[in-house]
PDB file of N, CA and C in Angstrom:
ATOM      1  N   UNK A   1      -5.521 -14.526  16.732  1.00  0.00           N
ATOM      2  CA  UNK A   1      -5.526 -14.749  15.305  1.00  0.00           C
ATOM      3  C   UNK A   1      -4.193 -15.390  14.911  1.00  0.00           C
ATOM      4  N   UNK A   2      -4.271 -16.535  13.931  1.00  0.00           N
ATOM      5  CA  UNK A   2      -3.064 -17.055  13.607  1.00  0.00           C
ATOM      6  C   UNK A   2      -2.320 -16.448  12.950  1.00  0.00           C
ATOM      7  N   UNK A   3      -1.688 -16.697  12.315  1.00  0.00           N
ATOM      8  CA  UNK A   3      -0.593 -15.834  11.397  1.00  0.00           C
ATOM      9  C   UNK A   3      -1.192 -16.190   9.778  1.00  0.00           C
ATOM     10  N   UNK A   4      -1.822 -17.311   9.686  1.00  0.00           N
ATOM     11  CA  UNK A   4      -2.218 -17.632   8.394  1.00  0.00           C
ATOM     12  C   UNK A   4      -3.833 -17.078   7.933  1.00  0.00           C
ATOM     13  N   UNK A   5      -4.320 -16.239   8.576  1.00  0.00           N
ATOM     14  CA  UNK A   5      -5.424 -15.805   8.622  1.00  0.00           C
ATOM     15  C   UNK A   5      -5.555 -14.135   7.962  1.00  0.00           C
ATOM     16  N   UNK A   6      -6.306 -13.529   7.856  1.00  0.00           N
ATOM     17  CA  UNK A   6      -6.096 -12.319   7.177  1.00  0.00           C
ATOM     18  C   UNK A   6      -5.150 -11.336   7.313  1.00  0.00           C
ATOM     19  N   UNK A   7      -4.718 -11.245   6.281  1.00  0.00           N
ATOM     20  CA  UNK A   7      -3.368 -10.414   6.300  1.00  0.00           C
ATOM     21  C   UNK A   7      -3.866  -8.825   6.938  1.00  0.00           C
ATOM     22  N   UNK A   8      -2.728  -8.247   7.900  1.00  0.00           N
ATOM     23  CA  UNK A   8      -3.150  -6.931   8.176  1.00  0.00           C
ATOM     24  C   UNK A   8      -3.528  -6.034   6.645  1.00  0.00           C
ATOM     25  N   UNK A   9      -4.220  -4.764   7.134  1.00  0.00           N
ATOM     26  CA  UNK A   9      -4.165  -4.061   6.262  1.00  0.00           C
ATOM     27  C   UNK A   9      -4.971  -2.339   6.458  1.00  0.00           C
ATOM     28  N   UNK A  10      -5.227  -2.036   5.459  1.00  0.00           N
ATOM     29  CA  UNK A  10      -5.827  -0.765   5.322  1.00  0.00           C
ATOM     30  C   UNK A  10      -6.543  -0.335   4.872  1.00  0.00           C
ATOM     31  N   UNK A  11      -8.122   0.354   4.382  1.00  0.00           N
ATOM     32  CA  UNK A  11      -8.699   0.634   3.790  1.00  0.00           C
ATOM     33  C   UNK A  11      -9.244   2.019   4.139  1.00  0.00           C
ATOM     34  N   UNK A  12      -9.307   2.907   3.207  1.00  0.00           N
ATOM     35  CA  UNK A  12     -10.009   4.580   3.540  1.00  0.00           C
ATOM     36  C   UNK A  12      -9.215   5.686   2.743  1.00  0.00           C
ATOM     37  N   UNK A  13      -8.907   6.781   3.006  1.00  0.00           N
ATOM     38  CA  UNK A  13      -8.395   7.698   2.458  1.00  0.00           C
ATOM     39  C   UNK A  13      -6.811   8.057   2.208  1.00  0.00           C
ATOM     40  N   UNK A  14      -6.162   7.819   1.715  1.00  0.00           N
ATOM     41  CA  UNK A  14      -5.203   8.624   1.431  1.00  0.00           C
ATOM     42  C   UNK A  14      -4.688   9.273   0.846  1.00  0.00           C
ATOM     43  N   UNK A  15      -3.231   9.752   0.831  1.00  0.00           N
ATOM     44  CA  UNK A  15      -2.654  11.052  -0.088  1.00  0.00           C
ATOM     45  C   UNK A  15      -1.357  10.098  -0.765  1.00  0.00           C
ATOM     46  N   UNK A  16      -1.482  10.332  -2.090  1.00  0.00           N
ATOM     47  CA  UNK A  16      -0.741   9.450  -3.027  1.00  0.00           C
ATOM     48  C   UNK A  16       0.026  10.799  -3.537  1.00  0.00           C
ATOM     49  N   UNK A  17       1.766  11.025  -3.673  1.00  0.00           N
ATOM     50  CA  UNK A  17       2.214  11.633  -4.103  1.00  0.00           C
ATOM     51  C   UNK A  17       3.232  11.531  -4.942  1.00  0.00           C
ATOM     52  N   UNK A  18       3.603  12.473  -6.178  1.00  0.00           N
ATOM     53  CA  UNK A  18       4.466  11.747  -6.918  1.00  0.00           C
ATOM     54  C   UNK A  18       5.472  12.863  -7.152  1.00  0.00           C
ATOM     55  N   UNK A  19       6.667  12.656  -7.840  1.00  0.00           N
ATOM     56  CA  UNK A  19       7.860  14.117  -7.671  1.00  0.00           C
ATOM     57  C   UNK A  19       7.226  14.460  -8.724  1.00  0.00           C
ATOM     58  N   UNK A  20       6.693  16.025  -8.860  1.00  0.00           N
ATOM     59  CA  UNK A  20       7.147  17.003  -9.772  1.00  0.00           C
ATOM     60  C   UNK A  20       4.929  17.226  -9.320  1.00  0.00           C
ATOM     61  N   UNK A  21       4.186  16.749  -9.275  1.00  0.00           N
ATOM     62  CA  UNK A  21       2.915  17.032  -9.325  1.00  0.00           C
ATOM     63  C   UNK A  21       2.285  17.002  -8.088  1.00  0.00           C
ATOM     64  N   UNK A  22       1.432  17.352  -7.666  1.00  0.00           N
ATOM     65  CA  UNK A  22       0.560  17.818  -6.368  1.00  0.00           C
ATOM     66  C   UNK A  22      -0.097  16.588  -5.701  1.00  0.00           C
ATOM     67  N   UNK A  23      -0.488  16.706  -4.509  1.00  0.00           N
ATOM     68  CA  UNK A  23      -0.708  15.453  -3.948  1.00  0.00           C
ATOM     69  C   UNK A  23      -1.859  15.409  -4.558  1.00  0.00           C
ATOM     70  N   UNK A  24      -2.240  14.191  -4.256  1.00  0.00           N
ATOM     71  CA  UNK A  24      -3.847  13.673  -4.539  1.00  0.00           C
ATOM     72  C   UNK A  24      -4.527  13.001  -3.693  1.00  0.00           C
ATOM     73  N   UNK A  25      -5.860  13.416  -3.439  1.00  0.00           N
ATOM     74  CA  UNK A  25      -6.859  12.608  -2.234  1.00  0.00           C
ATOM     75  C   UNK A  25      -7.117  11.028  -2.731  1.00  0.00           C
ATOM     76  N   UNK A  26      -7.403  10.246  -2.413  1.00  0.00           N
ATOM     77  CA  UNK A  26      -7.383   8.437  -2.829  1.00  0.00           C
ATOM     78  C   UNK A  26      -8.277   7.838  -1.889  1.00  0.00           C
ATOM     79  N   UNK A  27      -8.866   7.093  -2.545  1.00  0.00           N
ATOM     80  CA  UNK A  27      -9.407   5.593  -1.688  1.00  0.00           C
ATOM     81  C   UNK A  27      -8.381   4.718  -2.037  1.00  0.00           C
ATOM     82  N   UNK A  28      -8.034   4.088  -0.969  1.00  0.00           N
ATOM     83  CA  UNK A  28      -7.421   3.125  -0.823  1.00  0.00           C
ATOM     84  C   UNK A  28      -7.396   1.633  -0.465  1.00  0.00           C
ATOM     85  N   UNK A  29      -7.209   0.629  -0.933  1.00  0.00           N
ATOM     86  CA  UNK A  29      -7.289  -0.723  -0.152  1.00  0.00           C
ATOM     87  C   UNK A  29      -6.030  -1.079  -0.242  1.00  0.00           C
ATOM     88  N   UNK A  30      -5.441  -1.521   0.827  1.00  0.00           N
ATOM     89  CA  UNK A  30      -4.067  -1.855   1.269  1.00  0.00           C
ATOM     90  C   UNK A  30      -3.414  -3.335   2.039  1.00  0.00           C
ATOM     91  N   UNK A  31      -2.634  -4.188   1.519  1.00  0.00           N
ATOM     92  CA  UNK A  31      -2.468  -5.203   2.489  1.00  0.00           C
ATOM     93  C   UNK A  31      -1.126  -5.506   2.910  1.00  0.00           C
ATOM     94  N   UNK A  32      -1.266  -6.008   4.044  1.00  0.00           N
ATOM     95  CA  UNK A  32       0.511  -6.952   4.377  1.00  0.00           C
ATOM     96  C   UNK A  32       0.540  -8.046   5.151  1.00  0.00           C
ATOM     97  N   UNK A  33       1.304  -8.770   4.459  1.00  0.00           N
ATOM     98  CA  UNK A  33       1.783 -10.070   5.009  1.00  0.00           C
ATOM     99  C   UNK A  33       2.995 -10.380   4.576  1.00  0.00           C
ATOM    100  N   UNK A  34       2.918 -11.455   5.697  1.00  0.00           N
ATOM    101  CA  UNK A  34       4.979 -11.934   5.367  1.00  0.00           C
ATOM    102  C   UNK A  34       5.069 -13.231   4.339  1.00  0.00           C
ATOM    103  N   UNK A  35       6.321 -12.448   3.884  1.00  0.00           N
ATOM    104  CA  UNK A  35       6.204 -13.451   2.673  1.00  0.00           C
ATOM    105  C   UNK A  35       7.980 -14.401   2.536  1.00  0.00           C
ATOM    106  N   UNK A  36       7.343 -15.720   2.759  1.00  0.00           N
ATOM    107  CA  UNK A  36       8.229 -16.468   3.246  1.00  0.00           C
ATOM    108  C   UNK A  36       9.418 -16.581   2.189  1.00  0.00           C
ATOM    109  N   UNK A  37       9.264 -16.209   1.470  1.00  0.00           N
ATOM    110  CA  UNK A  37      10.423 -16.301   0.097  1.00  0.00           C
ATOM    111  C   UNK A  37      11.128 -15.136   0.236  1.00  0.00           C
ATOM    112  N   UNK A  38      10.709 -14.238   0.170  1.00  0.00           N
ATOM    113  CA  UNK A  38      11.325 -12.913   0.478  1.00  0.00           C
ATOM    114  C   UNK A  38      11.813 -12.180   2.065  1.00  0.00           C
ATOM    115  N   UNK A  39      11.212 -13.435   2.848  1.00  0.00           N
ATOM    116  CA  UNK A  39      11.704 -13.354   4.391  1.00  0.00           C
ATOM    117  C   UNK A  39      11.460 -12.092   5.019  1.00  0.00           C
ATOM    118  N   UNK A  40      10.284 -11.497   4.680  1.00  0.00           N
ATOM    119  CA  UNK A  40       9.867  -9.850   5.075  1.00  0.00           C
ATOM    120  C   UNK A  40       8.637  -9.865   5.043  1.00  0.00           C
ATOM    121  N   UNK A  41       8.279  -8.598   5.713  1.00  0.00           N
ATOM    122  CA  UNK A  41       6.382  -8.460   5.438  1.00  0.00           C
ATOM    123  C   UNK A  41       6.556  -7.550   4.085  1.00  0.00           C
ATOM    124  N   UNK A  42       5.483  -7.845   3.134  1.00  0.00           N
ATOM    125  CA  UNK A  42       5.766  -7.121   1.785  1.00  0.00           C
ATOM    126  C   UNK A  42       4.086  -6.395   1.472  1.00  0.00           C
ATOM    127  N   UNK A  43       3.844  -5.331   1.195  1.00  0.00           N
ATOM    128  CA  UNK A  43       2.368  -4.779   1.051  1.00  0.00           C
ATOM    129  C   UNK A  43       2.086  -4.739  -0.258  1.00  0.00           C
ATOM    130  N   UNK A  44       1.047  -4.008  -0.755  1.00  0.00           N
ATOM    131  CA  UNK A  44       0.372  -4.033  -2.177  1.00  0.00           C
ATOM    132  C   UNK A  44      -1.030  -3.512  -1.856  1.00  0.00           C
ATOM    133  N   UNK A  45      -1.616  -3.395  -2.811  1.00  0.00           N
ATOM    134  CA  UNK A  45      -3.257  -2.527  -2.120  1.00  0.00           C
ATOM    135  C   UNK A  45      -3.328  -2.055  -3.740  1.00  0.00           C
ATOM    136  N   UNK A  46      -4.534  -1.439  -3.701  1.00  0.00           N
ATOM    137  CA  UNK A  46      -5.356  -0.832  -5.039  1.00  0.00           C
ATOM    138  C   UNK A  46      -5.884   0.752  -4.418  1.00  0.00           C
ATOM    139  N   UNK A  47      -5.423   2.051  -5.714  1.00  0.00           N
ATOM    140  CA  UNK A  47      -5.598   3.465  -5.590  1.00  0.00           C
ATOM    141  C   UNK A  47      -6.505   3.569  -6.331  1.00  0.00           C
ATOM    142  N   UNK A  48      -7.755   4.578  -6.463  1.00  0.00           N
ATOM    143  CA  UNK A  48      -8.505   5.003  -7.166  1.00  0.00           C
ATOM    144  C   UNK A  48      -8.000   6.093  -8.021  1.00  0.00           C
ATOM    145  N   UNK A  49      -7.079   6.065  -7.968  1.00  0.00           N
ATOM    146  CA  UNK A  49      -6.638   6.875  -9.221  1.00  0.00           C
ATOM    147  C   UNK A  49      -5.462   6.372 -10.622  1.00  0.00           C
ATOM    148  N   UNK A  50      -5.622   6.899 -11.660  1.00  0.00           N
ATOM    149  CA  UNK A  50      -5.450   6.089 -12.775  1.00  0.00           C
ATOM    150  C   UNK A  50      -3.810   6.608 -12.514  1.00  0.00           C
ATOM    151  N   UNK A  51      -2.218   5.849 -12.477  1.00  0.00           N
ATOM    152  CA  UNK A  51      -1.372   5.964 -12.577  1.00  0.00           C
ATOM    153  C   UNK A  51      -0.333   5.201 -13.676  1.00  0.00           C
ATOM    154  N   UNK A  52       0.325   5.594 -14.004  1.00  0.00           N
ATOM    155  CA  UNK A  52       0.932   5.266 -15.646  1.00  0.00           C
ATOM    156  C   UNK A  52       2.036   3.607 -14.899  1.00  0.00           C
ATOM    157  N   UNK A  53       2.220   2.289 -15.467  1.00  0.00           N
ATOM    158  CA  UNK A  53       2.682   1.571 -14.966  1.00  0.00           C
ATOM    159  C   UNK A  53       4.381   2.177 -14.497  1.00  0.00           C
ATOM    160  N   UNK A  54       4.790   1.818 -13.299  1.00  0.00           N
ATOM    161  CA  UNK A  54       6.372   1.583 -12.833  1.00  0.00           C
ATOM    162  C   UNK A  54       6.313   3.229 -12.476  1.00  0.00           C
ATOM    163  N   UNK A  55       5.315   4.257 -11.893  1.00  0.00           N
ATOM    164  CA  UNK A  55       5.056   5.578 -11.565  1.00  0.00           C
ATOM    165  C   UNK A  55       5.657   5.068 -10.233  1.00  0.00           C
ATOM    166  N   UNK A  56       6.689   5.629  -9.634  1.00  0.00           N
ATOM    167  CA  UNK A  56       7.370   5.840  -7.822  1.00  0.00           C
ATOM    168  C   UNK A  56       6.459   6.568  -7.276  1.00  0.00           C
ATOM    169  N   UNK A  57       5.687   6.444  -6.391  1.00  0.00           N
ATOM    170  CA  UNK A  57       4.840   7.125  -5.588  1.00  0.00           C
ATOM    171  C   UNK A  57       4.861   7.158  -3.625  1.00  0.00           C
ATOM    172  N   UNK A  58       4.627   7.899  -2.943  1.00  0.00           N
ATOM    173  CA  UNK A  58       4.084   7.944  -1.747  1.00  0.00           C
ATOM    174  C   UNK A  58       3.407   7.905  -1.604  1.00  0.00           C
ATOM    175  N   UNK A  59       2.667   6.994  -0.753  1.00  0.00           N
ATOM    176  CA  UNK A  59       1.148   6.865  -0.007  1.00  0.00           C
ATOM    177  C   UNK A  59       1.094   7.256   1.699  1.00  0.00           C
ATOM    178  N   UNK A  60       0.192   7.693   1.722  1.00  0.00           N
ATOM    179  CA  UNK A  60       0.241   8.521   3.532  1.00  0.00           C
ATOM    180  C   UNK A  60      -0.952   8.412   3.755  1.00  0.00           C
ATOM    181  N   UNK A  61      -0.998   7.634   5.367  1.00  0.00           N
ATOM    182  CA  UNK A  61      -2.368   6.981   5.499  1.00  0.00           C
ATOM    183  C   UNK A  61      -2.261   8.164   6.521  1.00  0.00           C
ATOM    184  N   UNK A  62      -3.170   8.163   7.811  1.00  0.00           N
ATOM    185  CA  UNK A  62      -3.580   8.389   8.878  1.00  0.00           C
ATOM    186  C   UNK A  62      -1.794   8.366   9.907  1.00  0.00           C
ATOM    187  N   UNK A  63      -1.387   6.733   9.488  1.00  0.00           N
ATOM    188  CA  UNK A  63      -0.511   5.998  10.412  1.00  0.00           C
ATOM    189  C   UNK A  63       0.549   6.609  10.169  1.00  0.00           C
ATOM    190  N   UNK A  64       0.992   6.758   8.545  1.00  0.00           N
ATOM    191  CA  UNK A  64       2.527   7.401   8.592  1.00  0.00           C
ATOM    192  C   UNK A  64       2.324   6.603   6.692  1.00  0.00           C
ATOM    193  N   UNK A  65       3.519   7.237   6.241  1.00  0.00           N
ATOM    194  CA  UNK A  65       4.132   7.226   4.791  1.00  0.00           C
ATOM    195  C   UNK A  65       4.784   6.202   4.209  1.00  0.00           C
ATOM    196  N   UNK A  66       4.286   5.441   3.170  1.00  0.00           N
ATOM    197  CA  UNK A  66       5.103   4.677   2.628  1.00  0.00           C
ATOM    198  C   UNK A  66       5.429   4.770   1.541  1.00  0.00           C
ATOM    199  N   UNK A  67       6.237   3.979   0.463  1.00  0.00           N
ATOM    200  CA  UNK A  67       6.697   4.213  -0.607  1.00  0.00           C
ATOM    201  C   UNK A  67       6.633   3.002  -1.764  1.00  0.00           C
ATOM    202  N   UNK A  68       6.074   3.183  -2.997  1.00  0.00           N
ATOM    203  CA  UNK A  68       5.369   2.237  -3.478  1.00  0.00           C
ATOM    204  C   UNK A  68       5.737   2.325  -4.790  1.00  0.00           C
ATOM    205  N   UNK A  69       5.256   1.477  -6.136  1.00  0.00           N
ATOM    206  CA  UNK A  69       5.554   1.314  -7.453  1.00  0.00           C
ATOM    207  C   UNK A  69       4.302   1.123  -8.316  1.00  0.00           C
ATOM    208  N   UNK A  70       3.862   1.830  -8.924  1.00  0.00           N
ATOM    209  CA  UNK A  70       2.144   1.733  -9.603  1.00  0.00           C
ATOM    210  C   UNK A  70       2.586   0.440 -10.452  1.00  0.00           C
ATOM    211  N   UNK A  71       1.956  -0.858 -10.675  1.00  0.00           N
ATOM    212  CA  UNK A  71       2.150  -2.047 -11.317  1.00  0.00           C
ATOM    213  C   UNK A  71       1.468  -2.264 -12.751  1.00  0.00           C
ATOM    214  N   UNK A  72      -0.296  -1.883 -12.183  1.00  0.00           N
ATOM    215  CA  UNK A  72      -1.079  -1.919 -13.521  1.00  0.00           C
ATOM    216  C   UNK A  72      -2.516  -0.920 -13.314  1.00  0.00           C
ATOM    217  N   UNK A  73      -3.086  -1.182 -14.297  1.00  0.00           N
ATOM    218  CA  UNK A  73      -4.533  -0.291 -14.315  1.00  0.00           C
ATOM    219  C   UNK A  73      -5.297  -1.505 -13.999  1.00  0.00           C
ATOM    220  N   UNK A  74      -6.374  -1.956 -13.292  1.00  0.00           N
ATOM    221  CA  UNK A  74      -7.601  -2.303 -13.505  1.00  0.00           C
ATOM    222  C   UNK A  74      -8.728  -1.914 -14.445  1.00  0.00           C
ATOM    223  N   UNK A  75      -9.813  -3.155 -14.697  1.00  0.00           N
ATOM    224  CA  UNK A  75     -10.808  -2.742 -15.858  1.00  0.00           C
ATOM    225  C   UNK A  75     -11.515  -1.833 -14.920  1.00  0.00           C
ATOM    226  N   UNK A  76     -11.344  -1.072 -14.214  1.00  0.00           N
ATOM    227  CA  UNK A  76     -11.862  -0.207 -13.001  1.00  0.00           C
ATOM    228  C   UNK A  76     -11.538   1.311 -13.039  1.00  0.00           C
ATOM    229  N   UNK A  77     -10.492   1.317 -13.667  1.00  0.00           N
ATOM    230  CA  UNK A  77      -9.969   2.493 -13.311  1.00  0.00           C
ATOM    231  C   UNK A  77      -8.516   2.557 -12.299  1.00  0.00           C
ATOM    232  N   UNK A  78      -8.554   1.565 -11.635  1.00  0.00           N
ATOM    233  CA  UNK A  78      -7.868   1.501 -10.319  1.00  0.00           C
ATOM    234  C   UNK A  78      -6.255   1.060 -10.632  1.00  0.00           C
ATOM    235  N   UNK A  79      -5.681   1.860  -9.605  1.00  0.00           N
ATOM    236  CA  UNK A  79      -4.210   1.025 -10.170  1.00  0.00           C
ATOM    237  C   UNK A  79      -3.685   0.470  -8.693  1.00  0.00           C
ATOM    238  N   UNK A  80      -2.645  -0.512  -8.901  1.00  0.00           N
ATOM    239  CA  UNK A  80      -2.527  -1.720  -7.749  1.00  0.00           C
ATOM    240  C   UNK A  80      -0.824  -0.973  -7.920  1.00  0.00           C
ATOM    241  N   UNK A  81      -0.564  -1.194  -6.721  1.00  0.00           N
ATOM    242  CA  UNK A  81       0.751  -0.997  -5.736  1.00  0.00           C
ATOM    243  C   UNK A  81       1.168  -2.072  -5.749  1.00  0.00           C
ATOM    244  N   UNK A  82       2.623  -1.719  -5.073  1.00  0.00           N
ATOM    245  CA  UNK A  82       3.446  -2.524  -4.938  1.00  0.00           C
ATOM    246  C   UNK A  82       4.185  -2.094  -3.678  1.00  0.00           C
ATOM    247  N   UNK A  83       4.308  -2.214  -2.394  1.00  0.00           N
ATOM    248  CA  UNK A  83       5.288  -1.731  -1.553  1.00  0.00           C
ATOM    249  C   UNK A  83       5.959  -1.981  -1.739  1.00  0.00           C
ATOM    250  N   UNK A  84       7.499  -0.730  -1.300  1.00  0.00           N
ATOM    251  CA  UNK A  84       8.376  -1.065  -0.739  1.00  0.00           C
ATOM    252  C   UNK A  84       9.163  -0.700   0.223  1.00  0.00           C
ATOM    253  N   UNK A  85       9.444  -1.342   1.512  1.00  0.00           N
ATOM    254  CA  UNK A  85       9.824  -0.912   2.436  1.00  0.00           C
ATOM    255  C   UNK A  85       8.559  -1.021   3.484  1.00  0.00           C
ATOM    256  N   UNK A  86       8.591  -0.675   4.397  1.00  0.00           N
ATOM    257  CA  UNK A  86       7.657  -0.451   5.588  1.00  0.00           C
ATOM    258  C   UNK A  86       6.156  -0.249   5.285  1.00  0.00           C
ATOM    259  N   UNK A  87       5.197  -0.915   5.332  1.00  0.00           N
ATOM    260  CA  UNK A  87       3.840  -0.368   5.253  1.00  0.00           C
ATOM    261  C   UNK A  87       3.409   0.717   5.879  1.00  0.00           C
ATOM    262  N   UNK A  88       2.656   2.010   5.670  1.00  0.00           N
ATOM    263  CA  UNK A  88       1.941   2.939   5.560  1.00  0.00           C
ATOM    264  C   UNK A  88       0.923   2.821   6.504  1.00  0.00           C
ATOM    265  N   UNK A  89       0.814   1.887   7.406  1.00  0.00           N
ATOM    266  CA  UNK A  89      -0.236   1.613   8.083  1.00  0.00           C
ATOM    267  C   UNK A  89       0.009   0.405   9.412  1.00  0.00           C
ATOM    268  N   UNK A  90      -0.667   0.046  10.686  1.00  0.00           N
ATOM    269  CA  UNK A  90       0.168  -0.452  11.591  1.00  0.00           C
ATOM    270  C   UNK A  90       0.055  -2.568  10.532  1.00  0.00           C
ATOM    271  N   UNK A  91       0.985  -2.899  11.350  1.00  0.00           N
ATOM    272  CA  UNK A  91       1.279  -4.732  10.725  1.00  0.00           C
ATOM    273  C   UNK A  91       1.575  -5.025  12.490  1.00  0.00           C
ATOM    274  N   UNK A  92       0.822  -6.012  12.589  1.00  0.00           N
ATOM    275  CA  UNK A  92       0.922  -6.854  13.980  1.00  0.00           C
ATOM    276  C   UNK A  92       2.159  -7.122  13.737  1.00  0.00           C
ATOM    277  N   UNK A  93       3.038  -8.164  12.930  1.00  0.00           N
ATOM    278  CA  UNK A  93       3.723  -8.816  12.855  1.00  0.00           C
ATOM    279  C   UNK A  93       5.526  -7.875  12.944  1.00  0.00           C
ATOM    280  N   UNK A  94       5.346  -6.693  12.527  1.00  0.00           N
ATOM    281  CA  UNK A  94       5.878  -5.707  12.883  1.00  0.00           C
ATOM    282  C   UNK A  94       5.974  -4.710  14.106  1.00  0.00           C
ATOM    283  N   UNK A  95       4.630  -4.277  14.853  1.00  0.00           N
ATOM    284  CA  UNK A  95       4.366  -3.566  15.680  1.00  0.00           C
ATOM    285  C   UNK A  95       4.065  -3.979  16.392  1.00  0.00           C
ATOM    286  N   UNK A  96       3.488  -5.380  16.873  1.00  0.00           N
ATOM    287  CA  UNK A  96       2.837  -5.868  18.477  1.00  0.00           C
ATOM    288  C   UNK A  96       1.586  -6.128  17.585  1.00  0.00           C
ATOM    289  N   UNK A  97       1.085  -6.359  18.545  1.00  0.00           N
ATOM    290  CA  UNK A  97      -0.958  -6.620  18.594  1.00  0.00           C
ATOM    291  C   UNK A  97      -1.445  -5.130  18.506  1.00  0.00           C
ATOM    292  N   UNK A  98      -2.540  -4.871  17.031  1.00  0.00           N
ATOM    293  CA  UNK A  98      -2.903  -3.429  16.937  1.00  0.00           C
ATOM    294  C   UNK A  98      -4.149  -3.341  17.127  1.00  0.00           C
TER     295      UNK A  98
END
């Protein structure tokens, strides 16, 4: 697979957590790719749960924990991420061939 072809990513369950309130179960859709302006792999994905904009959160897949920024609501219900730091889930481009 080239590099310009679907960005790694994630989709299924996780635990979205925030300081001061209890974790929460989530569907998740999750992505990463490198982003040539910012010279890094950078993620983002959509939670099924409704979070207030610029909310600091943890997301914890299966793979391991990442750390994220709630951006907006969808006409869905859904609110969209923002990584930052390390994706929550494996990235070829980071880890080898997964």
């Amino acid at each position: 697979m080239s590099e310009h072809e679907a960005p790694d990513g994630y989709e299924g369950e996780v635990t979205v957590t925030m300081d001061g309130t209890a974790p929460r179960t989530a569907h998740a859709a999750l992505a990463a790719r490198f982003d040539p302006l910012a010279g890094h792999v950078v993620w983002s994905g959509r939670v099924d749960v409704g979070l207030a904009p610029r909310t600091s959160v943890s997301v914890t897949t299966p793979h391991g924990t990442g750390q994220a920024e709630a951006t907006e609501t969808d006409a869905w219900g859904n609110t969209r991420l923002t990584g930052a730091g390390r994706p929550p889930f494996p990235v070829e481009l980071l880890d080898g061939a997964t």
